[in-house]
PDB file of N, CA and C in Angstrom:
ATOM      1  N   UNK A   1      21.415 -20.031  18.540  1.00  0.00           N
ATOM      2  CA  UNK A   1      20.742 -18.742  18.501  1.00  0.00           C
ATOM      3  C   UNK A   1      19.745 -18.731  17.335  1.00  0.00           C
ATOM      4  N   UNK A   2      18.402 -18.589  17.481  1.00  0.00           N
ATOM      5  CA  UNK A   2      17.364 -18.533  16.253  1.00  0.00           C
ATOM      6  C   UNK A   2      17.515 -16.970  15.802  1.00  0.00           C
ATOM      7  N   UNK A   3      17.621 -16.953  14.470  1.00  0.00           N
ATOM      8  CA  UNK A   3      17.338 -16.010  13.919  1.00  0.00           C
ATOM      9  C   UNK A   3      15.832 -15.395  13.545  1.00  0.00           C
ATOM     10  N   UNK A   4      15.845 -13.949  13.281  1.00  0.00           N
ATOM     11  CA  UNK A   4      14.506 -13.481  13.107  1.00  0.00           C
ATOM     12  C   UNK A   4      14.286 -13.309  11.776  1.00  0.00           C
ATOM     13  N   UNK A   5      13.011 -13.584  11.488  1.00  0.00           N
ATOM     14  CA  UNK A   5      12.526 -13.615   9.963  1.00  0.00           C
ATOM     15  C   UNK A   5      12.166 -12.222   9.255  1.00  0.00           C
ATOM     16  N   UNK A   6      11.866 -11.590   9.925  1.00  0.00           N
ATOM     17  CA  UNK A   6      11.204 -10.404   9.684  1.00  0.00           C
ATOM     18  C   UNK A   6       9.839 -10.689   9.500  1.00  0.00           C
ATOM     19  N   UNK A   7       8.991  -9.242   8.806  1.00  0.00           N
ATOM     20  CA  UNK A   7       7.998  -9.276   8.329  1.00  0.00           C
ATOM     21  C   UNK A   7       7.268 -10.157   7.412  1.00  0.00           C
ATOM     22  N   UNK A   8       6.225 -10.715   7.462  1.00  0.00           N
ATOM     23  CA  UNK A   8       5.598 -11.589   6.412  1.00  0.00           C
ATOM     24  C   UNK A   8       6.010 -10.935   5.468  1.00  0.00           C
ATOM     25  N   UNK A   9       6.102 -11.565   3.696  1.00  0.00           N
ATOM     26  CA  UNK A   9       6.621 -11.124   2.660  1.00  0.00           C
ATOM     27  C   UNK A   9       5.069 -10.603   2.114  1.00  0.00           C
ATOM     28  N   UNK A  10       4.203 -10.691   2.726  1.00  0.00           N
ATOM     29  CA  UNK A  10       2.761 -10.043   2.246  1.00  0.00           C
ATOM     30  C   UNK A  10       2.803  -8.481   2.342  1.00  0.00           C
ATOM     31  N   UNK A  11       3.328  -8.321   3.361  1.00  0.00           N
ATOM     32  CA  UNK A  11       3.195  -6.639   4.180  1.00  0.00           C
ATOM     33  C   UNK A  11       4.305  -6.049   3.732  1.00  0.00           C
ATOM     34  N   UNK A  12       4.325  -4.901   3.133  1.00  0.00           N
ATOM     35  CA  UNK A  12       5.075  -4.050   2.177  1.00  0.00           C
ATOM     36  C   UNK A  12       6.157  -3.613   3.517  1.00  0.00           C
ATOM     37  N   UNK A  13       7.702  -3.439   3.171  1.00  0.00           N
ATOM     38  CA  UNK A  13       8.479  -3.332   3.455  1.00  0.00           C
ATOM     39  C   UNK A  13       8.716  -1.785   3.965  1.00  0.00           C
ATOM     40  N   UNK A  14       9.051  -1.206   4.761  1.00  0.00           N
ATOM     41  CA  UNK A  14       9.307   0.196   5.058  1.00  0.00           C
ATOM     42  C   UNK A  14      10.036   1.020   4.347  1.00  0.00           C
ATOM     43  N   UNK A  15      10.654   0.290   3.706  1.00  0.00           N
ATOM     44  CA  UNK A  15      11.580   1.344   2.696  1.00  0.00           C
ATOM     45  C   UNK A  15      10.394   1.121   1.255  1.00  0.00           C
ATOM     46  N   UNK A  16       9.724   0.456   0.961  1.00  0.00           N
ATOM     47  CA  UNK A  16       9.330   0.464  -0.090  1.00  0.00           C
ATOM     48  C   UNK A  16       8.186   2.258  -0.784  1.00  0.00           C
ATOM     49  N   UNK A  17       8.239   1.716  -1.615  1.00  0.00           N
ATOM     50  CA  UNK A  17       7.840   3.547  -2.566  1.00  0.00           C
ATOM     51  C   UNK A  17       6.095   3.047  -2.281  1.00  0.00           C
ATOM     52  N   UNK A  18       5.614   4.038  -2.172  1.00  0.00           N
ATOM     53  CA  UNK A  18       3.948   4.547  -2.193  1.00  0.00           C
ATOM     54  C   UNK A  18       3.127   3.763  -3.044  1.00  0.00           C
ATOM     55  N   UNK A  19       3.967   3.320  -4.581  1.00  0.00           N
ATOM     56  CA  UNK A  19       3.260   2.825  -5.116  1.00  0.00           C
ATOM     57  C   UNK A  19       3.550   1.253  -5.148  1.00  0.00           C
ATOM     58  N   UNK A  20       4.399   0.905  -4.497  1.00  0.00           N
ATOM     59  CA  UNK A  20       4.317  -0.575  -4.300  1.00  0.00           C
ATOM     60  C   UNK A  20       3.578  -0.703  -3.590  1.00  0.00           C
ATOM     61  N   UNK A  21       3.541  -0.259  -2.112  1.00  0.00           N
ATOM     62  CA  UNK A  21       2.386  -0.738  -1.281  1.00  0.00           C
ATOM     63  C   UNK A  21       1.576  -0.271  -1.468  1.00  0.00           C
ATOM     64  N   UNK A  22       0.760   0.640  -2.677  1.00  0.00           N
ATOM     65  CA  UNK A  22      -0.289   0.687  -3.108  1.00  0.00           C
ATOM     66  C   UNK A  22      -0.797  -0.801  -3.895  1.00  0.00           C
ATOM     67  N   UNK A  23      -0.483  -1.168  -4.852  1.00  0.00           N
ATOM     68  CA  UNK A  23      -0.401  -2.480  -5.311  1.00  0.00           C
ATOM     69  C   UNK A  23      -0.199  -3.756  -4.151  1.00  0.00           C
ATOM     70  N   UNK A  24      -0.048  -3.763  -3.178  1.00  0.00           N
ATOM     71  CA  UNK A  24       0.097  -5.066  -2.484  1.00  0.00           C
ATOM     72  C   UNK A  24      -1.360  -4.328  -1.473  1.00  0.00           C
ATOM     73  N   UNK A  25      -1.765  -3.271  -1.153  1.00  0.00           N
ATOM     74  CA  UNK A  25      -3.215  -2.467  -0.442  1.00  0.00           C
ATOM     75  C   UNK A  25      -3.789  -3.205  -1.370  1.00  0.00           C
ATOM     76  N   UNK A  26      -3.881  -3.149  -2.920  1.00  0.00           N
ATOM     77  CA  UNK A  26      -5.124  -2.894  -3.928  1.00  0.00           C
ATOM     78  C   UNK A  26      -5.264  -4.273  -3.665  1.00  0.00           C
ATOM     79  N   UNK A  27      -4.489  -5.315  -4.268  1.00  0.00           N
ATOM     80  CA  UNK A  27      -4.145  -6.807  -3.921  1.00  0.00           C
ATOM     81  C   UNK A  27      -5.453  -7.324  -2.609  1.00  0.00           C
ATOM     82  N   UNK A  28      -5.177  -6.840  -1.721  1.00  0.00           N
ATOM     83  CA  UNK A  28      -5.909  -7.427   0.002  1.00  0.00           C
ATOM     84  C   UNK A  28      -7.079  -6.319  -0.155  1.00  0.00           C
ATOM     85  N   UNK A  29      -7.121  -5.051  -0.096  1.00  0.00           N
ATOM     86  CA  UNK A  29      -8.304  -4.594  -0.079  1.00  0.00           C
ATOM     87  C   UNK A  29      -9.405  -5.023  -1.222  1.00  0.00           C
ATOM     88  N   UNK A  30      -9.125  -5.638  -2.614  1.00  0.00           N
ATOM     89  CA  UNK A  30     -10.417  -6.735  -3.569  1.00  0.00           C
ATOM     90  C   UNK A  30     -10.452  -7.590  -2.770  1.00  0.00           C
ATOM     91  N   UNK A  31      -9.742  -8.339  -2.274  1.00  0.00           N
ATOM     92  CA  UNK A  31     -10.142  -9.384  -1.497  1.00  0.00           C
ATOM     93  C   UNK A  31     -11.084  -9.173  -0.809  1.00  0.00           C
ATOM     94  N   UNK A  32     -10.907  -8.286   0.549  1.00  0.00           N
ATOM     95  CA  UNK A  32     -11.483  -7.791   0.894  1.00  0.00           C
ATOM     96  C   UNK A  32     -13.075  -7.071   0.859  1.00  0.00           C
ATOM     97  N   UNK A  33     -12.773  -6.714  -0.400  1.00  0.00           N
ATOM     98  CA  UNK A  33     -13.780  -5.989  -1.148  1.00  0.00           C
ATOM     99  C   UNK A  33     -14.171  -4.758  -0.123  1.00  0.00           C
ATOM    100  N   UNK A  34     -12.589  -4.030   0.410  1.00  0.00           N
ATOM    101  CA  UNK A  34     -12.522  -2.535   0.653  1.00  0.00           C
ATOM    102  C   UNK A  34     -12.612  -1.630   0.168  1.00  0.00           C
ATOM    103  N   UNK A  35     -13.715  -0.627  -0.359  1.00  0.00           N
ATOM    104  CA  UNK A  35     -13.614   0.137  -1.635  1.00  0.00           C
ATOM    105  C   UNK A  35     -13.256   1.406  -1.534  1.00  0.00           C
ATOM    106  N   UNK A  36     -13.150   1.857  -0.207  1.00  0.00           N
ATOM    107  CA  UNK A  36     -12.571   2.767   0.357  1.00  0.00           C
ATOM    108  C   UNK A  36     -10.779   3.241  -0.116  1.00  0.00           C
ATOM    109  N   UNK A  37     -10.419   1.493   0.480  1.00  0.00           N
ATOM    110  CA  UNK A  37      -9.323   1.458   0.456  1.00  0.00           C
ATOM    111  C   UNK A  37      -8.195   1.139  -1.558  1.00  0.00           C
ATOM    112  N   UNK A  38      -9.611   0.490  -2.132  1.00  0.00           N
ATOM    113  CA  UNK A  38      -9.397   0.251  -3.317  1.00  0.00           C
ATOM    114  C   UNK A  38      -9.288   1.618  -4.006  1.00  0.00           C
ATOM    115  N   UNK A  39     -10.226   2.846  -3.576  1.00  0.00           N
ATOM    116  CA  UNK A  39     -10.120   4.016  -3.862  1.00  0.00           C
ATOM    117  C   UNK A  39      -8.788   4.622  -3.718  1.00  0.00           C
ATOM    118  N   UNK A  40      -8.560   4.355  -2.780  1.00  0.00           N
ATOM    119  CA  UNK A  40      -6.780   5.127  -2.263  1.00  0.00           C
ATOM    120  C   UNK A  40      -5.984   4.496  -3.277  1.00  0.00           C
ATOM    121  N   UNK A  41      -5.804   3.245  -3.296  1.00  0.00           N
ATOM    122  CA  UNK A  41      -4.665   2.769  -4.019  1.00  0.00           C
ATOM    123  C   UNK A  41      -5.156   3.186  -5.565  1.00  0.00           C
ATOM    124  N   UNK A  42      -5.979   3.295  -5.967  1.00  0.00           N
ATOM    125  CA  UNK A  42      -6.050   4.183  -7.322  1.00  0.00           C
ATOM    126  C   UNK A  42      -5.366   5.177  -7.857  1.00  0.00           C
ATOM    127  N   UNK A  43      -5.573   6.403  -6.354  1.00  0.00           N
ATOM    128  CA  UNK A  43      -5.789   7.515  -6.758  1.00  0.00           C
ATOM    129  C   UNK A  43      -3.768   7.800  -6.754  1.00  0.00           C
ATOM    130  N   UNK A  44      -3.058   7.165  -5.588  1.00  0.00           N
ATOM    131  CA  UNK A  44      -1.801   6.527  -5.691  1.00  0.00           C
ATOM    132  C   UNK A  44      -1.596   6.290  -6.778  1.00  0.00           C
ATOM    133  N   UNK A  45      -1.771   5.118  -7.149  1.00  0.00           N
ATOM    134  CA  UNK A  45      -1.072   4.814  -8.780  1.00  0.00           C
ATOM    135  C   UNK A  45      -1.505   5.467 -10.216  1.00  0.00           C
ATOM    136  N   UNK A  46      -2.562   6.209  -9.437  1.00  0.00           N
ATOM    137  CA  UNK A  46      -3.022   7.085 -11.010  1.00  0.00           C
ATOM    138  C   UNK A  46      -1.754   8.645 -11.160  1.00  0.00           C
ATOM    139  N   UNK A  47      -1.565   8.986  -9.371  1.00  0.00           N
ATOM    140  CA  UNK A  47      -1.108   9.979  -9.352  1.00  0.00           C
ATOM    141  C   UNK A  47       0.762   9.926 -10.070  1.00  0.00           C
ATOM    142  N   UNK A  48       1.435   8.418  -9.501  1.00  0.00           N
ATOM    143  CA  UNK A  48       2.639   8.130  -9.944  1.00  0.00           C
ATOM    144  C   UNK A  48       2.593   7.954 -11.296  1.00  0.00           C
ATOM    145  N   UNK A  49       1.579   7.309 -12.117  1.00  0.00           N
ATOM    146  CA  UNK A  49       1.502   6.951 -13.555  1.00  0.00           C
ATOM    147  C   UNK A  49       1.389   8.840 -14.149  1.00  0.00           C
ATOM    148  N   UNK A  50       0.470   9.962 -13.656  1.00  0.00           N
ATOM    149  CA  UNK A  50       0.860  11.084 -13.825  1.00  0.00           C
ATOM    150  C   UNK A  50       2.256  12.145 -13.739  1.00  0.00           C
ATOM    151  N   UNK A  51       3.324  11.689 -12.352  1.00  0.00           N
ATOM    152  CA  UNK A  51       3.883  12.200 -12.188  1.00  0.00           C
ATOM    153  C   UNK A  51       3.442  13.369 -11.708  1.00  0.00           C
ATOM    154  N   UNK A  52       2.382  13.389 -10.535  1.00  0.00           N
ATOM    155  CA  UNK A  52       1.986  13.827  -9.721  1.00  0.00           C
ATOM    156  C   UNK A  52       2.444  13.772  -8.224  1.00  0.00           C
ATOM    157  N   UNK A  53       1.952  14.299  -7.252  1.00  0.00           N
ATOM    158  CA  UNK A  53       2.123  13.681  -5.842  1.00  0.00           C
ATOM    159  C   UNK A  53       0.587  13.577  -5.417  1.00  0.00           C
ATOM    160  N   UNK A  54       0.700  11.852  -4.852  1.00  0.00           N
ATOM    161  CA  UNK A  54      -0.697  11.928  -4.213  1.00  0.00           C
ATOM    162  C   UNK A  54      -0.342  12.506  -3.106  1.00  0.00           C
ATOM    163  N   UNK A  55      -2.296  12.202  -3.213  1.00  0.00           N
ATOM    164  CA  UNK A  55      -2.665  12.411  -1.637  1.00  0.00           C
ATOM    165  C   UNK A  55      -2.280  11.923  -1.076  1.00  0.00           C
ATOM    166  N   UNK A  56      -2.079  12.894   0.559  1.00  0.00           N
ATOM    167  CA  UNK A  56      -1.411  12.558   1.661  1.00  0.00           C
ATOM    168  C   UNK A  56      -2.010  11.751   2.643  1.00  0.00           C
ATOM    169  N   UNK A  57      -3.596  11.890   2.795  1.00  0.00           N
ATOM    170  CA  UNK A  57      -4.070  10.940   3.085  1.00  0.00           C
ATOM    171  C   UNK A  57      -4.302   9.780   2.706  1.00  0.00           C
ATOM    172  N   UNK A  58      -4.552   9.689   1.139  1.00  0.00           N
ATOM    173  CA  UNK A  58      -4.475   8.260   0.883  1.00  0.00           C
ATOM    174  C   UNK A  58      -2.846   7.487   0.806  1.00  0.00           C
ATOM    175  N   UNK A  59      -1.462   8.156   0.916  1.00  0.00           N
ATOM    176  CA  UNK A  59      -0.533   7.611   1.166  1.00  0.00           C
ATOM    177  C   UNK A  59      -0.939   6.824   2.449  1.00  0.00           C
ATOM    178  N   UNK A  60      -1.243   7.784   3.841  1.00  0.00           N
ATOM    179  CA  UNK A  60      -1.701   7.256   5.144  1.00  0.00           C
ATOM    180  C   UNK A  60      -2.301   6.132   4.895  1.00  0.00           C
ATOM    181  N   UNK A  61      -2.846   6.186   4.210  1.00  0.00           N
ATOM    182  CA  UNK A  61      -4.384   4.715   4.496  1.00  0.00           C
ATOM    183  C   UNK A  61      -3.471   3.627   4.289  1.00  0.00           C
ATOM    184  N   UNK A  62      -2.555   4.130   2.744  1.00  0.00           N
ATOM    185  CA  UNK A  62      -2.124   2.579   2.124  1.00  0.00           C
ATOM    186  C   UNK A  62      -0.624   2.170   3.586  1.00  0.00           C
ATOM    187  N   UNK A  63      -0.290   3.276   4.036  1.00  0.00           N
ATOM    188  CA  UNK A  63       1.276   2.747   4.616  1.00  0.00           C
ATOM    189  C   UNK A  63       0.505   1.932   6.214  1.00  0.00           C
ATOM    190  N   UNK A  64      -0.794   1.948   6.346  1.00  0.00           N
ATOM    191  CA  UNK A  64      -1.103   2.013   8.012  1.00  0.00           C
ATOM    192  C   UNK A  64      -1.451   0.438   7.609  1.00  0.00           C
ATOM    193  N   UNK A  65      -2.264   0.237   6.589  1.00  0.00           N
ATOM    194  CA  UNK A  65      -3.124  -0.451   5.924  1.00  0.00           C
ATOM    195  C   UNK A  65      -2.918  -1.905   6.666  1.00  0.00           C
ATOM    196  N   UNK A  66      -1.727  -2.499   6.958  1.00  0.00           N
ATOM    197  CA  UNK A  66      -1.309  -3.574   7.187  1.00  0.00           C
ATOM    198  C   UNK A  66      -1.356  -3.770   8.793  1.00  0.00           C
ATOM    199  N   UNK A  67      -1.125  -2.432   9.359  1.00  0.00           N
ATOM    200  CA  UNK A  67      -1.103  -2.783  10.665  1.00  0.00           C
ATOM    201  C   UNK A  67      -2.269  -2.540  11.464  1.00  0.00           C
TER     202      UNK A  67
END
């Protein structure tokens, strides 16, 4: 019986917090050179480093981001 691997270890995990897969977004979107998307993951980790809540849309961008 083969077992399943899961998800590439690139693509942020479903349980993971907003601001991890903000950091693994920011990561691929420089690559990229998405600035859209480099914007979101900012405004994410600026908002957790505040103790704020981001935006709800830029949560969207970063959780879709992969798929």
């Amino acid at each position: 019986m083969r077992k399943s691997f899961g998800v590439a270890s690139s693509e942020p995990k479903p349980e993971a917090s907003s601001v991890d897969m903000a950091w693994l977004v920011l990561e691929a979107a420089n690559d990229l050179g998405d600035e859209a998307a480099i914007a979101a993951c900012r405004r994410v980790i600026d908002a957790s480093l505040n103790g704020t809540p981001a935006p709800p849309s830029d949560v969207h961008l970063i959780a879709e981001y992969f798929r």
